[in-house]
Protein backbone atom coordinates (compact mmCIF):
# COMPACT_ATOMS: atom_id res chain seq x y z
CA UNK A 1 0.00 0.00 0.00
CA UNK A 2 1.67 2.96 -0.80
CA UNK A 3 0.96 6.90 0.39
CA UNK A 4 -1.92 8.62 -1.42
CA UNK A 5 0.17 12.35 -0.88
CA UNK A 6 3.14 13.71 -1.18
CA UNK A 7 5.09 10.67 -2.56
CA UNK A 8 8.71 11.24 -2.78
CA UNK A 9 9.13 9.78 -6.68
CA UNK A 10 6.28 11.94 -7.51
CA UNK A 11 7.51 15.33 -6.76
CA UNK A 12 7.81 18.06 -9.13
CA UNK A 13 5.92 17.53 -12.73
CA UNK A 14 7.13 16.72 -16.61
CA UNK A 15 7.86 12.76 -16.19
CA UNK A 16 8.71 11.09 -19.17
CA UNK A 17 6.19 8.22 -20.26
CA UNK A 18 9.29 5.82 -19.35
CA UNK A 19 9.84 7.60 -15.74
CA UNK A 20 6.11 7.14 -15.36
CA UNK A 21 6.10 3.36 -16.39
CA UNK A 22 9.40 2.80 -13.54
CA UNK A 23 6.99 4.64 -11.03
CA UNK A 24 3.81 2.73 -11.62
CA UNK A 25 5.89 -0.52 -11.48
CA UNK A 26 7.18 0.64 -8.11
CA UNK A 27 4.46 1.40 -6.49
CA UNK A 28 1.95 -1.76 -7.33
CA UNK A 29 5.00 -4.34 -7.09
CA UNK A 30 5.22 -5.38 -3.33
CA UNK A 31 5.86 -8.34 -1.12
CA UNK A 32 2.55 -9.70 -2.18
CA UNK A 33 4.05 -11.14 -4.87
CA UNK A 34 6.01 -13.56 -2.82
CA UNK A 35 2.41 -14.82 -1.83
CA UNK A 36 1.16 -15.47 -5.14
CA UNK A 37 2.65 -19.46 -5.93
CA UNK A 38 0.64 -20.06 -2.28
CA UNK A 39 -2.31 -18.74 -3.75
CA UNK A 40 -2.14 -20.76 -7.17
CA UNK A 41 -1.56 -24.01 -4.82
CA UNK A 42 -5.06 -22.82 -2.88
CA UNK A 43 -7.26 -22.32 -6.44
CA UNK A 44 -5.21 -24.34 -8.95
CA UNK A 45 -2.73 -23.26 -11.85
CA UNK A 46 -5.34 -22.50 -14.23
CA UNK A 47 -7.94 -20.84 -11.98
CA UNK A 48 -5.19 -18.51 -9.89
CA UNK A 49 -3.86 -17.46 -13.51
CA UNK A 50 -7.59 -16.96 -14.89
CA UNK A 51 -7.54 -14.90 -10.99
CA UNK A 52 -4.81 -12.99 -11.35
CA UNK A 53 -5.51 -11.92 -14.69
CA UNK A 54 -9.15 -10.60 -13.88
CA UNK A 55 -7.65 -8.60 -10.91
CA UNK A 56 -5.43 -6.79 -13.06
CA UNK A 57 -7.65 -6.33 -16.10
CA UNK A 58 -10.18 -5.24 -12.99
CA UNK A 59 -7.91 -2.52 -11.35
CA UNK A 60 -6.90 -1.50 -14.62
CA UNK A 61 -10.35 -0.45 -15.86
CA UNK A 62 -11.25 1.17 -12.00
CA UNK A 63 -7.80 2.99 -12.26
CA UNK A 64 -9.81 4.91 -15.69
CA UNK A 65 -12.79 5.26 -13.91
CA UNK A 66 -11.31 7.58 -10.89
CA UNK A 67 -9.54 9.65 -13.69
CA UNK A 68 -12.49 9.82 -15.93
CA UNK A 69 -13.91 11.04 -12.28
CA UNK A 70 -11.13 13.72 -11.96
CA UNK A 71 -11.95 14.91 -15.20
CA UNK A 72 -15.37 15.89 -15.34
CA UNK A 73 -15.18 17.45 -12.29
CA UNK A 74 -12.60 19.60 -13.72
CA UNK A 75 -15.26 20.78 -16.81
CA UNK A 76 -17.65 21.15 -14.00
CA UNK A 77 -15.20 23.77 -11.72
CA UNK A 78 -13.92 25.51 -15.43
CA UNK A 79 -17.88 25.83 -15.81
CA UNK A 80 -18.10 27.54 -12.76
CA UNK A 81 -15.86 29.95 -13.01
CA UNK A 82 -17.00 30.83 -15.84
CA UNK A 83 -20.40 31.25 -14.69
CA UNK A 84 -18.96 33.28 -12.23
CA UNK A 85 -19.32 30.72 -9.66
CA UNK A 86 -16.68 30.45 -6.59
CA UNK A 87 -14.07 27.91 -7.02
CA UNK A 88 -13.63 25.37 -5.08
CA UNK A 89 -9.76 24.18 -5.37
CA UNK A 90 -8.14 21.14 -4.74
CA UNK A 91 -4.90 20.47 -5.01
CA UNK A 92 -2.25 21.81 -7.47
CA UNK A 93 -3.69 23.54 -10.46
CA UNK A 94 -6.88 21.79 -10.03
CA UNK A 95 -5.16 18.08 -9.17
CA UNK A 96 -7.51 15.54 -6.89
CA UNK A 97 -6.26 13.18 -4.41
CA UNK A 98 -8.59 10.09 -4.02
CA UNK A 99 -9.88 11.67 -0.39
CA UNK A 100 -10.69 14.89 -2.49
CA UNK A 101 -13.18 12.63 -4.72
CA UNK A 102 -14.64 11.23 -1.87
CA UNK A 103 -15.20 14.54 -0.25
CA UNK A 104 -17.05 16.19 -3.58
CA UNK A 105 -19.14 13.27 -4.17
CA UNK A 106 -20.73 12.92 -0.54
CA UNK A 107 -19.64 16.05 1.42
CA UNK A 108 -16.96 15.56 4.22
CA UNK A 109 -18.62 12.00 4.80
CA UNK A 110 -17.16 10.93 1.92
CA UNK A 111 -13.77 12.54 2.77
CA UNK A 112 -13.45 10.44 6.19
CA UNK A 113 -14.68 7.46 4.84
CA UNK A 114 -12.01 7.38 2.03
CA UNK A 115 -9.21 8.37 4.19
CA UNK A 116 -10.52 5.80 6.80
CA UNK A 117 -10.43 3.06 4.42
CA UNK A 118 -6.98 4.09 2.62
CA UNK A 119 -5.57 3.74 6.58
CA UNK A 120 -7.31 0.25 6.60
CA UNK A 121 -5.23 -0.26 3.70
CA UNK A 122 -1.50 1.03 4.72
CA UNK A 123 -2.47 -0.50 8.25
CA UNK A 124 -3.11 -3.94 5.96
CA UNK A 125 0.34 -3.23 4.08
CA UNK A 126 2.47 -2.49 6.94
CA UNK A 127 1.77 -5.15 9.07
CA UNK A 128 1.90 -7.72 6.11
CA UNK A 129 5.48 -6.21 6.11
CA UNK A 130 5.90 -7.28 9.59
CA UNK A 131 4.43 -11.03 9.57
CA UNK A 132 6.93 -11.25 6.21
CA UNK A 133 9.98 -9.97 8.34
CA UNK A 134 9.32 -12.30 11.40
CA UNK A 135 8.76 -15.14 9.42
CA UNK A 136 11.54 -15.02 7.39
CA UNK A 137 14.05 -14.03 9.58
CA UNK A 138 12.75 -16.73 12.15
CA UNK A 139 13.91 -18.94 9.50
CA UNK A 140 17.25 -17.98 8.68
CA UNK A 141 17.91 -17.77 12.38
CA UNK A 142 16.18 -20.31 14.48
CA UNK A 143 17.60 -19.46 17.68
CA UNK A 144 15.10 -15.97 18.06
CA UNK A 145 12.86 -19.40 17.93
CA UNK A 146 9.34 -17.10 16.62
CA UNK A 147 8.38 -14.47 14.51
CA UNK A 148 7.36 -12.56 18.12
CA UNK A 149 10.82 -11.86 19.42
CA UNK A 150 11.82 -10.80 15.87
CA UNK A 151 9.33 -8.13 16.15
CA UNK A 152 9.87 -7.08 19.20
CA UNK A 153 13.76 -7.04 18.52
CA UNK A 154 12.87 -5.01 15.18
CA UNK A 155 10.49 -2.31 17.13
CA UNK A 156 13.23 0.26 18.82
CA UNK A 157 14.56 0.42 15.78
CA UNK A 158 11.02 0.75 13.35
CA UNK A 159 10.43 3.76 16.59
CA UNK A 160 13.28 5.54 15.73
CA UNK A 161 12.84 5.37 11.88
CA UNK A 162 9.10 6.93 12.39
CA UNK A 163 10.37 9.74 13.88
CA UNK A 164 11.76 10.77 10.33
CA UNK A 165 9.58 12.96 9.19
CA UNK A 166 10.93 13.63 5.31
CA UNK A 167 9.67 11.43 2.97
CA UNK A 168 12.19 12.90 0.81
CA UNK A 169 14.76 11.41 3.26
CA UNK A 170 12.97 7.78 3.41
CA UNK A 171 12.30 7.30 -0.49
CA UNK A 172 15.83 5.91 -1.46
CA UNK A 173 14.65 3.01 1.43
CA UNK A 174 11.10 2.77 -0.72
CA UNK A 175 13.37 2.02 -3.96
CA UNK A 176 15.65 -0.98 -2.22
CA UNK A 177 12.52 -2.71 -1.06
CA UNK A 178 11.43 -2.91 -4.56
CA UNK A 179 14.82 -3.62 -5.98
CA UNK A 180 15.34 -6.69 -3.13
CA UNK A 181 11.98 -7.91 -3.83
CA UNK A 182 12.97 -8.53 -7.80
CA UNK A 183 16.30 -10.13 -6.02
CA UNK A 184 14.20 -12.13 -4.70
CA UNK A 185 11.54 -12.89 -7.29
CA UNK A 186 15.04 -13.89 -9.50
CA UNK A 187 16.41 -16.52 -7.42
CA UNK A 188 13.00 -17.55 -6.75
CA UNK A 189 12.37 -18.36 -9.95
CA UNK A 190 15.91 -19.73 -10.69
CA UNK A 191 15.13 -22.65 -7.88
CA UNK A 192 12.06 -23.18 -9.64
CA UNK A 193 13.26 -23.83 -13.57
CA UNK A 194 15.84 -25.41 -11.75
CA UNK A 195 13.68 -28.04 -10.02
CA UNK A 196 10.70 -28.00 -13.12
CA UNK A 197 14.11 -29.35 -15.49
CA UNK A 198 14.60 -31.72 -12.63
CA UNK A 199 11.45 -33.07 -12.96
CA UNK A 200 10.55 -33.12 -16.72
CA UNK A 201 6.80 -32.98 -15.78
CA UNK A 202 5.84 -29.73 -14.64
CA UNK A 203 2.20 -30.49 -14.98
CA UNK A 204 2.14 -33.96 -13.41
CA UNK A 205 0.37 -34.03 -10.39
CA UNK A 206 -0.41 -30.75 -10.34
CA UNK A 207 -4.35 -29.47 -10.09
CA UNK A 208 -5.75 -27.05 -12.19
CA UNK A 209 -8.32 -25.99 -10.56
CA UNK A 210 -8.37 -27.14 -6.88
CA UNK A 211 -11.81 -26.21 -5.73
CA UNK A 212 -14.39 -23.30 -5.77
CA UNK A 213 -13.23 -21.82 -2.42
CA UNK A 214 -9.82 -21.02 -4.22
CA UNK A 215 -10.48 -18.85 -6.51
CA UNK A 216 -11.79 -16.35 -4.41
CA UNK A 217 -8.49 -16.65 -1.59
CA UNK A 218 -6.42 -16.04 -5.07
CA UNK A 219 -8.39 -13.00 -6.13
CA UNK A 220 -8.10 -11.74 -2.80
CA UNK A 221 -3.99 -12.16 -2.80
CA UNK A 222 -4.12 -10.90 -6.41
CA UNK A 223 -5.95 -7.48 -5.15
CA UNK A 224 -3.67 -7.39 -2.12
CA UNK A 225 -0.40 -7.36 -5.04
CA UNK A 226 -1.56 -4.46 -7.33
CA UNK A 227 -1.21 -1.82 -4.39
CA UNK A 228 -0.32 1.34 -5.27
CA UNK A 229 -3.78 1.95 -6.20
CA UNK A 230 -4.15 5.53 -4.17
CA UNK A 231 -1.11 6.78 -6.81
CA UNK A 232 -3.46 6.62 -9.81
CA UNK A 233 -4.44 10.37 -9.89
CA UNK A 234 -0.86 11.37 -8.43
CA UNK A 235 0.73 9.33 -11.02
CA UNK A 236 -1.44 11.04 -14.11
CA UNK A 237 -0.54 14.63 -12.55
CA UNK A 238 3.53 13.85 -12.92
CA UNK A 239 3.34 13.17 -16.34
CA UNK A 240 4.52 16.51 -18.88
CA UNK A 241 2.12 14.71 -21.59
CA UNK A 242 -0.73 13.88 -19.79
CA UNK A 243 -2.56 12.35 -22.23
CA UNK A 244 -0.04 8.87 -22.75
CA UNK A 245 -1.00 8.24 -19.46
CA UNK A 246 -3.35 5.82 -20.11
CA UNK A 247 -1.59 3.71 -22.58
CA UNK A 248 1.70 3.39 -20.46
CA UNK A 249 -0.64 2.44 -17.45
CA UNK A 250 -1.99 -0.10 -19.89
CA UNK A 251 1.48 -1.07 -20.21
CA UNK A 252 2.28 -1.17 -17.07
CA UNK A 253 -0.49 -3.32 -15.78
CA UNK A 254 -0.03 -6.08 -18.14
CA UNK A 255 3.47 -6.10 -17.58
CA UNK A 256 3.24 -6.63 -13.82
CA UNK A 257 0.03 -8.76 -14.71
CA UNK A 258 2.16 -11.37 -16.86
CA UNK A 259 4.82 -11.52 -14.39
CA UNK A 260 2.89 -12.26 -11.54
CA UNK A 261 1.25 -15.16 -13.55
CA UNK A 262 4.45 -16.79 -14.21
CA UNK A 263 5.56 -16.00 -11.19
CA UNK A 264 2.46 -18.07 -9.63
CA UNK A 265 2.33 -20.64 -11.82
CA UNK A 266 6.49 -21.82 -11.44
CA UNK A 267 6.41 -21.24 -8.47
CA UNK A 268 3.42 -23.97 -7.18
CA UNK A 269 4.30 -26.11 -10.15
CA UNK A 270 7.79 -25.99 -8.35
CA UNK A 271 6.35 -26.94 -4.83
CA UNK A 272 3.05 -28.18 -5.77
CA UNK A 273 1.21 -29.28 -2.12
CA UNK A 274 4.66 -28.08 -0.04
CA UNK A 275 4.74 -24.13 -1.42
CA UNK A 276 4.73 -22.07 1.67
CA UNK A 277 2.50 -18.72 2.16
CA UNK A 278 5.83 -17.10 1.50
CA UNK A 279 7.97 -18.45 -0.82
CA UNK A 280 11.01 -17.83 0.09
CA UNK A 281 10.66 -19.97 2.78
CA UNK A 282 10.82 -22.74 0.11
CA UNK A 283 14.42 -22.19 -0.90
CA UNK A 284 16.98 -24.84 0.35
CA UNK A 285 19.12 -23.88 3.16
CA UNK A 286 22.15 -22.44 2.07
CA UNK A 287 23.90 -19.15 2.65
CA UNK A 288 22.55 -17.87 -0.54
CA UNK A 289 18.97 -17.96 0.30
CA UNK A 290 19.57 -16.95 3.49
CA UNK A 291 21.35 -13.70 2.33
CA UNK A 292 18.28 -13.04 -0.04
CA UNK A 293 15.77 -13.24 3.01
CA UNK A 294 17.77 -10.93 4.96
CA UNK A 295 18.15 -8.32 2.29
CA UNK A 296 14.85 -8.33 1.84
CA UNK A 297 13.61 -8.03 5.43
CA UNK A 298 16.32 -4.92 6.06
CA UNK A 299 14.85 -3.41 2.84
CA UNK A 300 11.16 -3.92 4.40
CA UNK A 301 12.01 -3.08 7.92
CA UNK A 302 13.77 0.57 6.31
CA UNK A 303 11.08 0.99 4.42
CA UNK A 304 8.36 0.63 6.48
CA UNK A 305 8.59 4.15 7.65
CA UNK A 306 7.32 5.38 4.04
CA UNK A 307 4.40 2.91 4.50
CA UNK A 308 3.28 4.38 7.64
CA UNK A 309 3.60 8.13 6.87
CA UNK A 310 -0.33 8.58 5.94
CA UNK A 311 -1.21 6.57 9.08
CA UNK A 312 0.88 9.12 10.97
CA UNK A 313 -0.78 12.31 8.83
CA UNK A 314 -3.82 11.31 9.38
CA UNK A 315 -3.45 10.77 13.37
CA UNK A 316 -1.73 14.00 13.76
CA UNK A 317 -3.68 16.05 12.14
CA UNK A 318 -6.84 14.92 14.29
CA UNK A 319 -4.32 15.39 17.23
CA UNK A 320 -3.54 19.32 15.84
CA UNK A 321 -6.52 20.09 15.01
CA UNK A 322 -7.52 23.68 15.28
CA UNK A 323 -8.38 24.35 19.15
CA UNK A 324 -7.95 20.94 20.44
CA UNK A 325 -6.04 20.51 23.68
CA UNK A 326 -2.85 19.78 22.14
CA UNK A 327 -2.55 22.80 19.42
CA UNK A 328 -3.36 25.15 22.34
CA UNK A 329 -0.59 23.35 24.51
CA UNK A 330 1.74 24.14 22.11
CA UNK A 331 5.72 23.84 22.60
CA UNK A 332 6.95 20.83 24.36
CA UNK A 333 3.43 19.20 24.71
CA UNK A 334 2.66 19.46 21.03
CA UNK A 335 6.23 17.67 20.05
CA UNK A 336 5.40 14.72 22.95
CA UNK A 337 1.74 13.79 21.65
CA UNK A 338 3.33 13.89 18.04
CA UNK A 339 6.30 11.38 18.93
CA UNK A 340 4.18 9.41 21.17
CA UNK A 341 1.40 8.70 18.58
CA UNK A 342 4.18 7.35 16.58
CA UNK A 343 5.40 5.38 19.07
CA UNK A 344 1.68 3.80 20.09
CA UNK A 345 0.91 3.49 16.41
CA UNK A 346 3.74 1.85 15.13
CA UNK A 347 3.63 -0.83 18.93
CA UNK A 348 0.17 -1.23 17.86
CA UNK A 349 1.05 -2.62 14.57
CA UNK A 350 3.51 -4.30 15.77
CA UNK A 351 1.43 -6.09 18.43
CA UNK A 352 -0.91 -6.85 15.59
CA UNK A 353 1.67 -8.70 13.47
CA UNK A 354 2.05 -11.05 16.36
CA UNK A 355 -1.45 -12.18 15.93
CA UNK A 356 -1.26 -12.98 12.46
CA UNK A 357 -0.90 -16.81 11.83
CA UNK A 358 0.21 -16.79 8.24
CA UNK A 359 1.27 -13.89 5.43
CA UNK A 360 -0.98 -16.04 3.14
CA UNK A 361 -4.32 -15.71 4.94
CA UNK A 362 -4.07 -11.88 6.10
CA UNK A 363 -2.83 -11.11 2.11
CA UNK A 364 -5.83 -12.56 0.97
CA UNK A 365 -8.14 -11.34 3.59
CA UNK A 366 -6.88 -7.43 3.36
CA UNK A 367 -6.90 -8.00 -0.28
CA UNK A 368 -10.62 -9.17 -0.46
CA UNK A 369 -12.17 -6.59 2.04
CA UNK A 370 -10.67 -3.19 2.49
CA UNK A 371 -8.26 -3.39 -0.60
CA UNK A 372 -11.52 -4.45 -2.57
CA UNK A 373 -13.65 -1.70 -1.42
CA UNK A 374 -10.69 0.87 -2.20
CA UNK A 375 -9.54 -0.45 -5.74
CA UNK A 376 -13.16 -0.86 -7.14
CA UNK A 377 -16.53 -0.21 -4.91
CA UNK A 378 -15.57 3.04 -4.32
CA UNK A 379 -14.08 4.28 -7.66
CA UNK A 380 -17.39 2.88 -9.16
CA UNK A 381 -19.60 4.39 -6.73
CA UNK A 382 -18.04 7.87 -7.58
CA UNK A 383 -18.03 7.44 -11.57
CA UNK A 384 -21.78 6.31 -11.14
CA UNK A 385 -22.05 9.79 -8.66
CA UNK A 386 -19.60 12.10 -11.19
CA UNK A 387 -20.39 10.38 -14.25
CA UNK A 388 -23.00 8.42 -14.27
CA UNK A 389 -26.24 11.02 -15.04
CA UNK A 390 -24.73 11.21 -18.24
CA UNK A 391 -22.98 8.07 -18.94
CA UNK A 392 -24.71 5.01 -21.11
CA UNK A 393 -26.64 2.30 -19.78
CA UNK A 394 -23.78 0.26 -20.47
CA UNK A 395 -21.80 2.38 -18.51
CA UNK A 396 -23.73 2.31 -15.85
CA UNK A 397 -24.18 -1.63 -15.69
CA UNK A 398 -20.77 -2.03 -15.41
CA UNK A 399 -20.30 0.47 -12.66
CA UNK A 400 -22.83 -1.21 -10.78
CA UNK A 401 -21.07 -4.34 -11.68
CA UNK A 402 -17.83 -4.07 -9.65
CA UNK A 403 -20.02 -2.17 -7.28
CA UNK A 404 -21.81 -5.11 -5.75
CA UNK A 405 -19.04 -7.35 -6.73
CA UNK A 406 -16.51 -6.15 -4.69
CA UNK A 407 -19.20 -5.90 -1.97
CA UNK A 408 -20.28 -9.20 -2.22
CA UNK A 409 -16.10 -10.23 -2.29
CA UNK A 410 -15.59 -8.04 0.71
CA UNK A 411 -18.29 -9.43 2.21
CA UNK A 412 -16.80 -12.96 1.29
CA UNK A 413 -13.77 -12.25 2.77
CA UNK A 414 -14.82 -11.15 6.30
CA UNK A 415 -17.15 -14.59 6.19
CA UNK A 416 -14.18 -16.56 5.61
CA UNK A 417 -12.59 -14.73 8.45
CA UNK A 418 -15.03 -14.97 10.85
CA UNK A 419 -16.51 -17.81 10.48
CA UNK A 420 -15.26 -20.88 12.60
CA UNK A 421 -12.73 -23.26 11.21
């Protein structure tokens, strides 16, 4: 999940369509992927590609809607004004952020519920990023013996990094995540031709489609890997040529799309019944792997910090808001309550991640609730509010389309959840 404002690799304007294509590919690709050969094990080769493949062709076509959003509200404020009406700005030069939607489609409602549901979503992320650490570093180093004590090792140190307060300062950590995570995809997926040339058969005892409850935990894994989604408007704003946007985020989509397929697919054809929730934890022993895990998890722990930054926005500005006790405080008591929210939010989190039994399960389930009701109930629910008077009935029927269906597959999700095993 990455921020929805003021994103480091998005400052300043005129990207090239290639610098735009490098900055949509970092900010969907995420440890998710790791998660993805589990998946195909849980649905089947055929149904988590057939999965996968909707999920991007899905957040693809709800990435158009919120921009198709963003521009018609535009003709509406240029209308305005020149009706002599009074403007109402947002942004920079008339830019939305996905809270901004919210907030002209249903009034400040709309605002909190957006922002309430992109925390869900970062809260989802970051402590994803913590069951991945403490599992994997558990593993390379039995004698912490659990995933708890790595946390609780890792917190002093995930503290201190939240009280850095430039984003600027934290991107080049944002960058090394996504450059150890392709370290790891590669030997990944070097183990795996390696052991499918072993075997001669990838296909052989291998299930296609393993069941109808499946698909659905793949979907939900497959939403939980496309993050990034809260970038789409930010993204479109960087470029100097606005108008290739939508090709090269065409592009980009099937790119990531086709590599998360194959990703899937080796990867449980590799393990078949044995592929672990993460799979890394599949590699052999060696000092190799082991230096891959560890990378990775001291490229997740740095940047972490980046992933919680709208968490912490959002809780400080409620805690400096105009005459509330703190803001009249002032002075010392002002910079305590902001360094001790970080320090309860970030221990909160971390206590959470301690609770999680498996990176597998929570992917899917943050994926198929809260990352479903960001990526396409909502961005349908404002095209059909923006749009929508004036759209075609076939328009329409597809807005109301992922409407309900990412209801009914949020509403799927927290079933599966809690309901008893």
């Amino acid at each position: 999940m990455a921020p929805e404002v003021k994103v480091p690799l998005l400052e300043g304007r005129g990207a090239t369509p290639a610098q735009t294509l490098g900055n949509i590919v970092v900010s969907i690709v995420g440890t998710g992927v790791l998660g993805l050969p589990y998946a195909f094990r849980t649905a089947g080769w055929l149904a988590g590609a057939l999965g996968v493949a909707g999920a991007g062709a899905a957040t693809f076509y709800c990435m158009l809607l919120l921009l198709d959003c963003r521009d018609r509200l535009r003709e509406q404020e240029t209308e305005e004004d020149g009706h002599g009406g009074e403007q109402r700005p947002h942004g920079d030069g008339g830019n939305y952020t996905y809270g901004d939607l919210g907030e002209r489609c249903f009034g400040p409602v709309g605002r909190h519920f957006t922002e309430a549901i992109i925390v869900l979503c970062q809260t989802g992320g970051t402590v994803a990023y913590l069951v991945f650490i403490g599992q994997n570093i558990s593993s390379v180093l039995p004698a912490l013996s659990s995933a708890t004590v790595v946390l609780a090792l890792l917190l002093p140190a995930e503290v201190a990094l939240s009280f850095v307060r430039s984003l600027s300062a934290l991107a080049p950590f944002s960058i090394l995540a996504d450059a150890c995570t392709v370290l790891a995809v590669a030997a990944v997926v070097k183990e795996d031709v390696q052991l499918l040339v072993k075997r001669g058969q990838p296909f052989a005892a291998r299930s296609a489609f393993a069941g109808l409850w499946g698909v659905p935990f793949a979907c939900g894994v497959a939403v939980f890997c496309f993050e990034g989604f809260c970038l789409t408007l930010a993204l479109e704003a960087s470029m100097s040529n606005r108008a290739k946007f939508r090709p090269v985020l065409l592009q980009a989509i099937a790119g990531v799309t086709v590599v998360y397929v194959s990703f899937g697919v080796c990867g449980y054809l590799a393990y078949g019944d044995a592929t672990r929730d993460i799979v890394t934890l599949n590699l052999p022993s060696n000092w190799s792997t082991a230096a891959v895990k560890v990378v990775l998890c001291v490229a997740l722990a740095l940047t972490f910090a980046v992933m919680m930054h709208p968490i912490h926005e959002i809780v400080e500005s409620r805690l400096l808001a105009p005459g509330g006790w703190v803001r009249r405080r002032g002075g010392f008591v002002e910079r305590a309550a902001l360094h001790l929210s970080r320090v309860a939010v970030v221990a909160t989190l971390a206590a959470i991640a301690c609770f999680v039994p498996a990176f597998g399960e929570f992917a899917a389930f943050v994926g198929s609730t809260v990352c479903a009701l960001l990526s396409f109930v909502l961005p349908a629910l404002f095209h059909l509010r923006v749009v929508g008077p004036t759209a075609s009935t076939w328009a329409r029927a597809v807005d109301y389309f992922f409407l309900l269906s990412g209801l009914v597959f949020a509403g799927h999700g927290m079933y599966t959840v809690l309901s008893p095993q």
